[in-house]
PDB file of N, CA and C in Angstrom:
ATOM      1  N   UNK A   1       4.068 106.176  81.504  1.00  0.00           N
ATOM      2  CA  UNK A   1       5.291 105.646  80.933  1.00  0.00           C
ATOM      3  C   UNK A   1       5.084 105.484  79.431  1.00  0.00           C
ATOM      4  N   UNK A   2       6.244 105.972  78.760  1.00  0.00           N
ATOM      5  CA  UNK A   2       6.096 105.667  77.247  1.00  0.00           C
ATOM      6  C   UNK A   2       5.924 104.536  76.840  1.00  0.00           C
ATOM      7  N   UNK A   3       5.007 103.904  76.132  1.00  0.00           N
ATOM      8  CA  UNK A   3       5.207 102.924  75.478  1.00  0.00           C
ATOM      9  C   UNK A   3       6.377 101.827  74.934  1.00  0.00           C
ATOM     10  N   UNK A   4       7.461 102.661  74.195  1.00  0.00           N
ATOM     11  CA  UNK A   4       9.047 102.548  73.920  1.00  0.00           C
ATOM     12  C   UNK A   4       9.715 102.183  75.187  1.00  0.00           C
ATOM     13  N   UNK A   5       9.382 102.675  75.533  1.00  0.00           N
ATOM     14  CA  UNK A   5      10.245 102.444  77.297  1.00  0.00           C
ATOM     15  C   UNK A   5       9.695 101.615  78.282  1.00  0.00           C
ATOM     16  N   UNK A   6       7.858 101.234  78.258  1.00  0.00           N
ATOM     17  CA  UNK A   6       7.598 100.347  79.219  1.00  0.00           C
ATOM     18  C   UNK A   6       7.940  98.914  78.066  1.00  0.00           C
ATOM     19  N   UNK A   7       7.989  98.686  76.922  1.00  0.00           N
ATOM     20  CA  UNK A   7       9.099  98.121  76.196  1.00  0.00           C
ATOM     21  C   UNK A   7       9.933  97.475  76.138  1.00  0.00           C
ATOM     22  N   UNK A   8      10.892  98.925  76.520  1.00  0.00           N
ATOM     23  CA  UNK A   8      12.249  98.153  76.832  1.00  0.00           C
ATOM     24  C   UNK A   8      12.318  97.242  78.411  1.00  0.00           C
ATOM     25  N   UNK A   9      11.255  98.065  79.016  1.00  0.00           N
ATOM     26  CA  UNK A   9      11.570  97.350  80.579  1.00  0.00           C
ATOM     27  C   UNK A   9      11.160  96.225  80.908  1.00  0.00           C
ATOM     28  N   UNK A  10       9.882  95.869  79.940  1.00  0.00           N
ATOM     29  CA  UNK A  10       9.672  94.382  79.993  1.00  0.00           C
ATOM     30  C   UNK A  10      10.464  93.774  79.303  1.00  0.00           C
ATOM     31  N   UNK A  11      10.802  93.769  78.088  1.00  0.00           N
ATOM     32  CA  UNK A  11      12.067  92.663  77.519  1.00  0.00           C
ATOM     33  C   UNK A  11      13.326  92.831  78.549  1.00  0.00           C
ATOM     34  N   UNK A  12      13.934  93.716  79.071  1.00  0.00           N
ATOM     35  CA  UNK A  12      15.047  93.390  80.438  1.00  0.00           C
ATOM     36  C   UNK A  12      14.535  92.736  81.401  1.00  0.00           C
ATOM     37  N   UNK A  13      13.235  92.689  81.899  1.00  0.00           N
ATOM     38  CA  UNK A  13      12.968  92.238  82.828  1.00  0.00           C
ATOM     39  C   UNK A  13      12.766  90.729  82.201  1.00  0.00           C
ATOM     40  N   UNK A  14      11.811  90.055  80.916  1.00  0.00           N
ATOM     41  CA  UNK A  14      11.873  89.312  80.993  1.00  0.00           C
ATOM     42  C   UNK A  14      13.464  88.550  80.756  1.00  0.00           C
ATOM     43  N   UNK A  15      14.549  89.158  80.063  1.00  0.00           N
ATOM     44  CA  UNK A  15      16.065  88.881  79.738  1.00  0.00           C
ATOM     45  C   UNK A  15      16.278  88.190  81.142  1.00  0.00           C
ATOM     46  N   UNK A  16      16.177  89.305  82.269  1.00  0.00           N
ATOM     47  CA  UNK A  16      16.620  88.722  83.925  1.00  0.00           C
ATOM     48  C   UNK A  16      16.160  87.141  83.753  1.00  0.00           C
ATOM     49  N   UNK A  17      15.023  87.068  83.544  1.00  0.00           N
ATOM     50  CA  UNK A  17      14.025  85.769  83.935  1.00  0.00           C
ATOM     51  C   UNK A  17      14.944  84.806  83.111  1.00  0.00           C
ATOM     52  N   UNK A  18      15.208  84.817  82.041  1.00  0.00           N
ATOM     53  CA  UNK A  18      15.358  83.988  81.335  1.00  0.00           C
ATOM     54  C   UNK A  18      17.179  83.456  81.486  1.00  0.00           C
ATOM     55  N   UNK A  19      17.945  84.487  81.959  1.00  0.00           N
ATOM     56  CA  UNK A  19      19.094  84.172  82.566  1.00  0.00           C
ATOM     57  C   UNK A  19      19.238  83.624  84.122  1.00  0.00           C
ATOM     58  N   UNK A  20      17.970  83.880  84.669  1.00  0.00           N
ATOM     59  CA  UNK A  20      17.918  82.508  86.038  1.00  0.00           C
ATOM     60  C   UNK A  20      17.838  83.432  86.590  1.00  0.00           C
ATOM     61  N   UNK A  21      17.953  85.071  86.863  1.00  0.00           N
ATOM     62  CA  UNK A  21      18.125  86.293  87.810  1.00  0.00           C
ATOM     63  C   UNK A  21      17.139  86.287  88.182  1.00  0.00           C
ATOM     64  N   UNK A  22      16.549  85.398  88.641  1.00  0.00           N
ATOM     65  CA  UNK A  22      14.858  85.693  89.008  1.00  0.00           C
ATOM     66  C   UNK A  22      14.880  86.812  89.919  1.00  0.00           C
ATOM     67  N   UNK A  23      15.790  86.878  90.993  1.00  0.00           N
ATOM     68  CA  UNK A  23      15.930  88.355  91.913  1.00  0.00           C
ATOM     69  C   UNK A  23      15.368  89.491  90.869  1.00  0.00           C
ATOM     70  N   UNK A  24      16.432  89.678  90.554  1.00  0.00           N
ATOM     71  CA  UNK A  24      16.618  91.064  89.562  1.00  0.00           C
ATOM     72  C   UNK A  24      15.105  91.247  88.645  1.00  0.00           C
ATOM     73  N   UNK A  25      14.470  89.596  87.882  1.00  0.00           N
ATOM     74  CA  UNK A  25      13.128  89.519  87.411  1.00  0.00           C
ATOM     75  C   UNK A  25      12.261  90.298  88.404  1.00  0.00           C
ATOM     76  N   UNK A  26      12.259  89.680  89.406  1.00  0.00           N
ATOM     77  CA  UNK A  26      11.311  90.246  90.588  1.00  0.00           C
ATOM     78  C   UNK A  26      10.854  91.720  91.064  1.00  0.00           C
ATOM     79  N   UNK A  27      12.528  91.872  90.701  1.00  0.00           N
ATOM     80  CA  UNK A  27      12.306  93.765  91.268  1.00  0.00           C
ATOM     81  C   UNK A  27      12.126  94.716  89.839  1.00  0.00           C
ATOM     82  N   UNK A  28      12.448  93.854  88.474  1.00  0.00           N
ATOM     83  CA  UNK A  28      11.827  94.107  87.449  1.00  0.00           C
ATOM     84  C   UNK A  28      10.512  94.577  87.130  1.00  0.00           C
ATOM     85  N   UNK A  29       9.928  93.310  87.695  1.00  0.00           N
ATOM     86  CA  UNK A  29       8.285  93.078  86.970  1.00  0.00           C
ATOM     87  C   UNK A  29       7.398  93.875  88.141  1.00  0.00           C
ATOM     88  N   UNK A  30       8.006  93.847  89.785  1.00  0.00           N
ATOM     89  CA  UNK A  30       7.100  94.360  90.466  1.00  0.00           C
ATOM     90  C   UNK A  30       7.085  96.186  90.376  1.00  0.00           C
ATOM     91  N   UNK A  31       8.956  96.117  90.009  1.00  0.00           N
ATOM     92  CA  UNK A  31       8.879  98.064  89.637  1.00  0.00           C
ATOM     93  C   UNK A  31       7.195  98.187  88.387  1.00  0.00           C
ATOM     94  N   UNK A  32       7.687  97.424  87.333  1.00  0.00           N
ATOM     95  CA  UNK A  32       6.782  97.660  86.218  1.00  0.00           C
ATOM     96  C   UNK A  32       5.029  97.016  86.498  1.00  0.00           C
ATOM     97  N   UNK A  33       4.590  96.282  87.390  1.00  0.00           N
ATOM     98  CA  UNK A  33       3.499  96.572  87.768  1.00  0.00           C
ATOM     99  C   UNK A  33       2.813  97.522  88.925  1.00  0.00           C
ATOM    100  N   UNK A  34       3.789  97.996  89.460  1.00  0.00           N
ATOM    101  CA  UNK A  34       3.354  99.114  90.597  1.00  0.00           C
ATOM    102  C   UNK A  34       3.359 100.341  89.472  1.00  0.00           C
ATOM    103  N   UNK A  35       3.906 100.469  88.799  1.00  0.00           N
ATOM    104  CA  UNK A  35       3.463 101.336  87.242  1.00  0.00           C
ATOM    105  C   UNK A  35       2.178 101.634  86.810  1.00  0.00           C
ATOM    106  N   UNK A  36       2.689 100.292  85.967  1.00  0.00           N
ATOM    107  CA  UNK A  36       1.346  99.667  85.219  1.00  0.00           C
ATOM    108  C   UNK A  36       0.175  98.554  85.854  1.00  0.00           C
ATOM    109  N   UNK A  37      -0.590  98.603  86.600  1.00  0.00           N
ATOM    110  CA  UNK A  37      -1.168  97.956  87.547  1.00  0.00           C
ATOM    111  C   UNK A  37      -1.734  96.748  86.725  1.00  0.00           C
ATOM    112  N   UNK A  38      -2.327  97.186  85.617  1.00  0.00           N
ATOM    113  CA  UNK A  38      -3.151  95.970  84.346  1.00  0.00           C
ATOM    114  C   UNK A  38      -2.284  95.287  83.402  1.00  0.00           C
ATOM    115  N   UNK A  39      -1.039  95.716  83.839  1.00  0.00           N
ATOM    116  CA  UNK A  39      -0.114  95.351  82.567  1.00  0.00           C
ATOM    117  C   UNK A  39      -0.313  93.566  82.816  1.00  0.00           C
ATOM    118  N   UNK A  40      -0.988  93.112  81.715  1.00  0.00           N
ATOM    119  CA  UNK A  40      -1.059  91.463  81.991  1.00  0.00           C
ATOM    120  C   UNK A  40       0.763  90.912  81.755  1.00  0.00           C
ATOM    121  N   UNK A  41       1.411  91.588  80.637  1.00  0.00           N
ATOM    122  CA  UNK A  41       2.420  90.369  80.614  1.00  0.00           C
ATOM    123  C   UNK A  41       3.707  90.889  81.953  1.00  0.00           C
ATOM    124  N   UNK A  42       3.727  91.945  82.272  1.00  0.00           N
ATOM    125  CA  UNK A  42       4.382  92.212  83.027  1.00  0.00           C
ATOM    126  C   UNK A  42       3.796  91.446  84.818  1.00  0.00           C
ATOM    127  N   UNK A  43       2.487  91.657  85.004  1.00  0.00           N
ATOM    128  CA  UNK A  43       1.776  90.462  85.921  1.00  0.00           C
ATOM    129  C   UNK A  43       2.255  89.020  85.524  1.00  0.00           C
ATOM    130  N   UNK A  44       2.342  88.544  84.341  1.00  0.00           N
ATOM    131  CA  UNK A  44       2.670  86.934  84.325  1.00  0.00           C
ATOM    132  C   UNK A  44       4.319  86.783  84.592  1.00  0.00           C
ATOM    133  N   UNK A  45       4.860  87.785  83.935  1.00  0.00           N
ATOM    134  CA  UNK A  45       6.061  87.551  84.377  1.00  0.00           C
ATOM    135  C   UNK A  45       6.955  87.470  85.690  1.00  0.00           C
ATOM    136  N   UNK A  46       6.122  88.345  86.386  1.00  0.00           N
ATOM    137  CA  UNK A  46       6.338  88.655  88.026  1.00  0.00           C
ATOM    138  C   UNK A  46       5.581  87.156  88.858  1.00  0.00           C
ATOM    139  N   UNK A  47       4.692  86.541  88.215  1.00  0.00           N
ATOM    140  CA  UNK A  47       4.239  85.201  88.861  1.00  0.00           C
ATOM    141  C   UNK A  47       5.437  84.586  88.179  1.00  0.00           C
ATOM    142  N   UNK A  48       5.794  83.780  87.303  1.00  0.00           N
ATOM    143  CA  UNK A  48       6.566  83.346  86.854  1.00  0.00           C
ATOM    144  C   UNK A  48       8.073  83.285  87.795  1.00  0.00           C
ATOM    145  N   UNK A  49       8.791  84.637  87.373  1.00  0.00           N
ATOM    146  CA  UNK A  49       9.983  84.693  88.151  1.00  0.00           C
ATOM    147  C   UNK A  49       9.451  84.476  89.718  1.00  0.00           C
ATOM    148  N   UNK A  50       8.572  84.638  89.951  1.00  0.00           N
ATOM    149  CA  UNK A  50       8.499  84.385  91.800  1.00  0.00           C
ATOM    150  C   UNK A  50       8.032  82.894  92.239  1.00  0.00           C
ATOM    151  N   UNK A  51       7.359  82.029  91.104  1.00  0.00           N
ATOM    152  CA  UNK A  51       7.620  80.813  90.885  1.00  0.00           C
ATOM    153  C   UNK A  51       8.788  80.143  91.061  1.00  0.00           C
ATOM    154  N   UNK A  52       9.690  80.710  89.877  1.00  0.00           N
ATOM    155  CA  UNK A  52      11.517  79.782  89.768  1.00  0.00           C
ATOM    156  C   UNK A  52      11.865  80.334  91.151  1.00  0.00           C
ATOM    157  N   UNK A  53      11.667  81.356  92.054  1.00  0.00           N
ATOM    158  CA  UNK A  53      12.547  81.612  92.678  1.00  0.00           C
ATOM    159  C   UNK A  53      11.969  80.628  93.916  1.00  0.00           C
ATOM    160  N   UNK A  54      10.942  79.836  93.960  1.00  0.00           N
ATOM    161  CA  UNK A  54      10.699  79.188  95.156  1.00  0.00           C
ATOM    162  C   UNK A  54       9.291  79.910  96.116  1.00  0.00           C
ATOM    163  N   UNK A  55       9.087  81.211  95.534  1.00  0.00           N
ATOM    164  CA  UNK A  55       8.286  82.280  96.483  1.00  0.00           C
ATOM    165  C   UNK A  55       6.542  82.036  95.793  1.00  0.00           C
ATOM    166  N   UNK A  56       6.413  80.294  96.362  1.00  0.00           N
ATOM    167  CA  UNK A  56       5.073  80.010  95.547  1.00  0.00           C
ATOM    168  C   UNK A  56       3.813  80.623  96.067  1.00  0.00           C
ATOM    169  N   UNK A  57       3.331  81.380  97.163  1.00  0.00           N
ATOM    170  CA  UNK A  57       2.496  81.875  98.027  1.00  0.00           C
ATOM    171  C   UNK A  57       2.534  82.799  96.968  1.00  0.00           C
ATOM    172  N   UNK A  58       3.588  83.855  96.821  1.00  0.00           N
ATOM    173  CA  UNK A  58       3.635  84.835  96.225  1.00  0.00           C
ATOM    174  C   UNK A  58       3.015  84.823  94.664  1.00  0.00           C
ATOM    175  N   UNK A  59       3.840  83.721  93.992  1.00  0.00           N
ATOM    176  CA  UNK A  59       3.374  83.844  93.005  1.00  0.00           C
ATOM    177  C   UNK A  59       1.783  83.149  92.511  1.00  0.00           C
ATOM    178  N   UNK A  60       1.689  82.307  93.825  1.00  0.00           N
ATOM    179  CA  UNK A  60      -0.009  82.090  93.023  1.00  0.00           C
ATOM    180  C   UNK A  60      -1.028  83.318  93.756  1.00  0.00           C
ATOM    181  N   UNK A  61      -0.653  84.477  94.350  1.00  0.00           N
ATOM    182  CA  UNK A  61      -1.360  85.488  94.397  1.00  0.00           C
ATOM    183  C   UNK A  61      -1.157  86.346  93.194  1.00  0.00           C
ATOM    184  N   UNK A  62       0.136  86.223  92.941  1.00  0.00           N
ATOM    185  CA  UNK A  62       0.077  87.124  91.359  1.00  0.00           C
ATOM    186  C   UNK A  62      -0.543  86.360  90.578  1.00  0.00           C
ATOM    187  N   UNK A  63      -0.894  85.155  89.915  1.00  0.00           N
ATOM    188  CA  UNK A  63      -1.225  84.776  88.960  1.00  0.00           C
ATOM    189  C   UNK A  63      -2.527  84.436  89.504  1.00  0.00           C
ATOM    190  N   UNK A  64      -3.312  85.098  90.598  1.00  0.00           N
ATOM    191  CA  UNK A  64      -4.677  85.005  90.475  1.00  0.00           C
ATOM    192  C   UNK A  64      -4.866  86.527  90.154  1.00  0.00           C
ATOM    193  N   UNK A  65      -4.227  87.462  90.636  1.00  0.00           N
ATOM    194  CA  UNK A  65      -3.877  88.834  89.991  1.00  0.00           C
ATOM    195  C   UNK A  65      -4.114  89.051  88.383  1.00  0.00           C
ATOM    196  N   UNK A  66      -3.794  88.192  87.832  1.00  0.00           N
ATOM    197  CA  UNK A  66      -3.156  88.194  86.648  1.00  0.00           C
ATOM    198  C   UNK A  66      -4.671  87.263  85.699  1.00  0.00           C
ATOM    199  N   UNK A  67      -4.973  86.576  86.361  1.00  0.00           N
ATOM    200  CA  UNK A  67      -6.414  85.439  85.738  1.00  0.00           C
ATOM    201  C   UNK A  67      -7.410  86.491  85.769  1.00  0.00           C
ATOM    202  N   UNK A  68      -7.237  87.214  87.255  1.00  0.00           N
ATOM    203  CA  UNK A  68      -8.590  88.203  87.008  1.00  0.00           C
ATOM    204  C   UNK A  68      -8.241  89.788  85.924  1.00  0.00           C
ATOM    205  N   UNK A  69      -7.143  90.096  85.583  1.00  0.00           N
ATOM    206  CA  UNK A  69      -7.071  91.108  84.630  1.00  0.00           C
ATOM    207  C   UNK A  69      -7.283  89.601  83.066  1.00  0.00           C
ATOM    208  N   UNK A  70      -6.643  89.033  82.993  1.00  0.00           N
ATOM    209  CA  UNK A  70      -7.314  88.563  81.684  1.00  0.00           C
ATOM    210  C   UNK A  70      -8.800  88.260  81.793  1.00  0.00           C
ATOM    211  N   UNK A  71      -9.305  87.631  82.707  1.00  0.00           N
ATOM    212  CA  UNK A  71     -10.938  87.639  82.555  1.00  0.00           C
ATOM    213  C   UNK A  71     -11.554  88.515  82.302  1.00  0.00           C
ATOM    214  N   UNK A  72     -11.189  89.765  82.664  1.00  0.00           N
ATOM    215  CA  UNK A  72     -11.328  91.187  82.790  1.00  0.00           C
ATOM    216  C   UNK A  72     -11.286  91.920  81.131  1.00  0.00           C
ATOM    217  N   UNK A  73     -10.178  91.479  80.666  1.00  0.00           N
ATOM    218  CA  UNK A  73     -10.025  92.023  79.354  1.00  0.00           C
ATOM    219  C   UNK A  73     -10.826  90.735  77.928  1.00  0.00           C
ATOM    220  N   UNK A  74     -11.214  89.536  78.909  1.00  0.00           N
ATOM    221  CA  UNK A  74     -11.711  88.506  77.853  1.00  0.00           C
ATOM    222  C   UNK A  74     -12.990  89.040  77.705  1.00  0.00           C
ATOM    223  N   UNK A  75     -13.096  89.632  79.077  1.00  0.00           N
ATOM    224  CA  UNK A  75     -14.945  90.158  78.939  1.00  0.00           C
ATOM    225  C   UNK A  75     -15.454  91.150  77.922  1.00  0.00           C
ATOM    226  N   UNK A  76     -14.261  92.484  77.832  1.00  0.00           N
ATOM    227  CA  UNK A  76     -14.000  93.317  77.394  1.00  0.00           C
ATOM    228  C   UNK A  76     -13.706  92.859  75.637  1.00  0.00           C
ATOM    229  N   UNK A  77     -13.476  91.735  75.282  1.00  0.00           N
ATOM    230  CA  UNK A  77     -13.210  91.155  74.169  1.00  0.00           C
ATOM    231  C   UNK A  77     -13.520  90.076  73.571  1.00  0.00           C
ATOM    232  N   UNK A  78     -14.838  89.806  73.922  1.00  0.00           N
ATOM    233  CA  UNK A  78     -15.025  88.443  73.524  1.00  0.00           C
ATOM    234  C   UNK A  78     -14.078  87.501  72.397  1.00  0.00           C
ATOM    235  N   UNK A  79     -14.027  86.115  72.552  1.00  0.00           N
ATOM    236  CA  UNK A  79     -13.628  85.610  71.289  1.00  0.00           C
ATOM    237  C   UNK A  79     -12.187  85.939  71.158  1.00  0.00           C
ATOM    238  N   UNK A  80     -11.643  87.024  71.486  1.00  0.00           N
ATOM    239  CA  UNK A  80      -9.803  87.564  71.744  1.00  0.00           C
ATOM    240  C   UNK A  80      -9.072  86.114  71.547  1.00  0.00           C
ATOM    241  N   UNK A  81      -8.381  85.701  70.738  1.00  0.00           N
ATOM    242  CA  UNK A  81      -7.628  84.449  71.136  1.00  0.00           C
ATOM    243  C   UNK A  81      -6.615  84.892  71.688  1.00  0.00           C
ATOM    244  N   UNK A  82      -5.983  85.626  71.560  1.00  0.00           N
ATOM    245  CA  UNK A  82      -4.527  86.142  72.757  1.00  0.00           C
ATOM    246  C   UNK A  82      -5.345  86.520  74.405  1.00  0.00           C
ATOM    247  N   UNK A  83      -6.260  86.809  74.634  1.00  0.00           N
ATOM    248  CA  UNK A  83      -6.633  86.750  75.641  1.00  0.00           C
ATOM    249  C   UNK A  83      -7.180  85.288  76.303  1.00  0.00           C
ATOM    250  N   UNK A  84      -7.953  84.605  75.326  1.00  0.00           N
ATOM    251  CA  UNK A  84      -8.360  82.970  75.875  1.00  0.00           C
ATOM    252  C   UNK A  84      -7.174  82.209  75.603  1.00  0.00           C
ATOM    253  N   UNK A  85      -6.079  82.398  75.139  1.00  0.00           N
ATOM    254  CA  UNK A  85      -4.560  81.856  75.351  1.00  0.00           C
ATOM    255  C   UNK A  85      -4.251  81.962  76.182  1.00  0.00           C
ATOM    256  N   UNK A  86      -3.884  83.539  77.115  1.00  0.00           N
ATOM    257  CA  UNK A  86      -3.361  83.841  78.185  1.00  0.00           C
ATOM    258  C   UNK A  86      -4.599  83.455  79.519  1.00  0.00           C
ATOM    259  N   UNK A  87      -5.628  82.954  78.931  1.00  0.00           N
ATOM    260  CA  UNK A  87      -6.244  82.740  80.708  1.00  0.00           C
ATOM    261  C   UNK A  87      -5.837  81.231  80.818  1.00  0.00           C
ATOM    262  N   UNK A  88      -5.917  80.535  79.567  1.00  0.00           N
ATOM    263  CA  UNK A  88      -5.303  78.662  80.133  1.00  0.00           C
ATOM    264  C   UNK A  88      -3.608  78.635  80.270  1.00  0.00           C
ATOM    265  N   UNK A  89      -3.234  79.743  79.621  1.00  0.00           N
ATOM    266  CA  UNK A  89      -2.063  79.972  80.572  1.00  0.00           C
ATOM    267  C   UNK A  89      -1.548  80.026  81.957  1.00  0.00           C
ATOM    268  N   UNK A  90      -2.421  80.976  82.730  1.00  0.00           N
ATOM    269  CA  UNK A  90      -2.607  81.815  83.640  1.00  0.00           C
ATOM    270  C   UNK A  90      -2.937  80.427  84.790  1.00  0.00           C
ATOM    271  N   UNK A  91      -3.820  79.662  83.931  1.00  0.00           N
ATOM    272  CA  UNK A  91      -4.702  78.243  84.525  1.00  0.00           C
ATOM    273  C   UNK A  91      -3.806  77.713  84.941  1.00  0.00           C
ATOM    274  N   UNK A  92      -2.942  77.236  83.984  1.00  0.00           N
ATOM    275  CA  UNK A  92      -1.924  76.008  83.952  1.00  0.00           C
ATOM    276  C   UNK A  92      -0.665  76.377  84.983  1.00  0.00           C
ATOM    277  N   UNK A  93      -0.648  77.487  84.942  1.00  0.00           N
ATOM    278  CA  UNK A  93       0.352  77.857  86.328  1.00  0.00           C
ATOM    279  C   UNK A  93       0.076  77.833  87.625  1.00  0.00           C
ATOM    280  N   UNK A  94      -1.354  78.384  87.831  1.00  0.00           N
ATOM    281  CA  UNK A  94      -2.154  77.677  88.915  1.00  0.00           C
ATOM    282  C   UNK A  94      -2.114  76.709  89.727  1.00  0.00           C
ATOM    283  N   UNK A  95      -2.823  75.606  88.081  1.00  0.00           N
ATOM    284  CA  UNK A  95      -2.547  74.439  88.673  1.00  0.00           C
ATOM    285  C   UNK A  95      -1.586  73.947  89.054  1.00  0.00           C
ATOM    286  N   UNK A  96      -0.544  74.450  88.058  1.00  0.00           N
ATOM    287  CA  UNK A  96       1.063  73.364  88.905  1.00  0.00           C
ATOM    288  C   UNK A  96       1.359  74.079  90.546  1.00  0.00           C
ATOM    289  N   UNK A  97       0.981  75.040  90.421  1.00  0.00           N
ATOM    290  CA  UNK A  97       0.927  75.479  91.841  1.00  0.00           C
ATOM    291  C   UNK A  97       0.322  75.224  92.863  1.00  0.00           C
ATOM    292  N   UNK A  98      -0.897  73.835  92.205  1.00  0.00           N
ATOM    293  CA  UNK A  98      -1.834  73.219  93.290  1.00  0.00           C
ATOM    294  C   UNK A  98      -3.095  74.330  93.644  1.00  0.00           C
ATOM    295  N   UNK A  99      -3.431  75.141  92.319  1.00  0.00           N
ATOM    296  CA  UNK A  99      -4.577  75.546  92.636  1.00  0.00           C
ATOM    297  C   UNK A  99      -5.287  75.476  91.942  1.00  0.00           C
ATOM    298  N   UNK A 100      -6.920  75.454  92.055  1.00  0.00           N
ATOM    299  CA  UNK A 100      -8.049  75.032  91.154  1.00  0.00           C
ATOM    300  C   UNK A 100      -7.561  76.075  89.762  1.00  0.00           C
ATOM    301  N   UNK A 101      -8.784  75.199  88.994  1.00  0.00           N
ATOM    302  CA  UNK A 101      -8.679  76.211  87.799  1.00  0.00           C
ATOM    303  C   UNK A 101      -9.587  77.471  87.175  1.00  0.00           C
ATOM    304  N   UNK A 102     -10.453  77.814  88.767  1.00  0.00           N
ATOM    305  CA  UNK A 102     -11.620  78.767  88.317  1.00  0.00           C
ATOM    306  C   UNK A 102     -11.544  79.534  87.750  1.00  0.00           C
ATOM    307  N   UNK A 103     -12.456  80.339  86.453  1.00  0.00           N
ATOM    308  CA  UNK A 103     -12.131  81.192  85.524  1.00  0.00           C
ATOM    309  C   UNK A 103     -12.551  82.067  85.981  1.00  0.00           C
TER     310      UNK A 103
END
């Protein structure tokens, strides 16, 4: 997928999210990670919208999905602050989800 275009599909997809369509988020973010399998923000967003929508099983399997591609790319980057941003991110959703915070 082009760059320009996986792009545009995450800003619509996150647009859905942010207008409450969490449905429409859902079939967004999961079209664009069955794509892009590593795509981290398209992974947080698909935990996220499956969060608001109530589908918490779901989404704390994506956002352990999603902890292990940022650990993955923190390793790959030591020191990254957009990557050690996005793992106490990744954390903090977790936890409100009632799960530990293992890195």
């Amino acid at each position: 997928m082009a760059q320009n275009d996986l792009g545009e599909k995450i800003g619509a997809a996150w647009a859905l999210h942010r207008q409450g369509n969490h449905d429409g988020a859902i079939a967004q973010f999961t079209a664009l990670v069955r794509q892009e399998p590593n795509h981290i923000d398209a992974m947080y967003g698909l935990g996220l919208a499956q969060r608001s929508s109530g589908q918490k099983d779901e989404a704390i399997k994506t956002f352990e999905n999603c902890r292990a591609l940022v650990n993955r790319a923190l390793a790959d980057n030591p020191g990254d602050d957009k990557y050690e941003i996005l793992q106490r991110m990744v954390s903090q959703r977790l936890a409100e989800l009632g799960v530990g915070t293992g890195k």
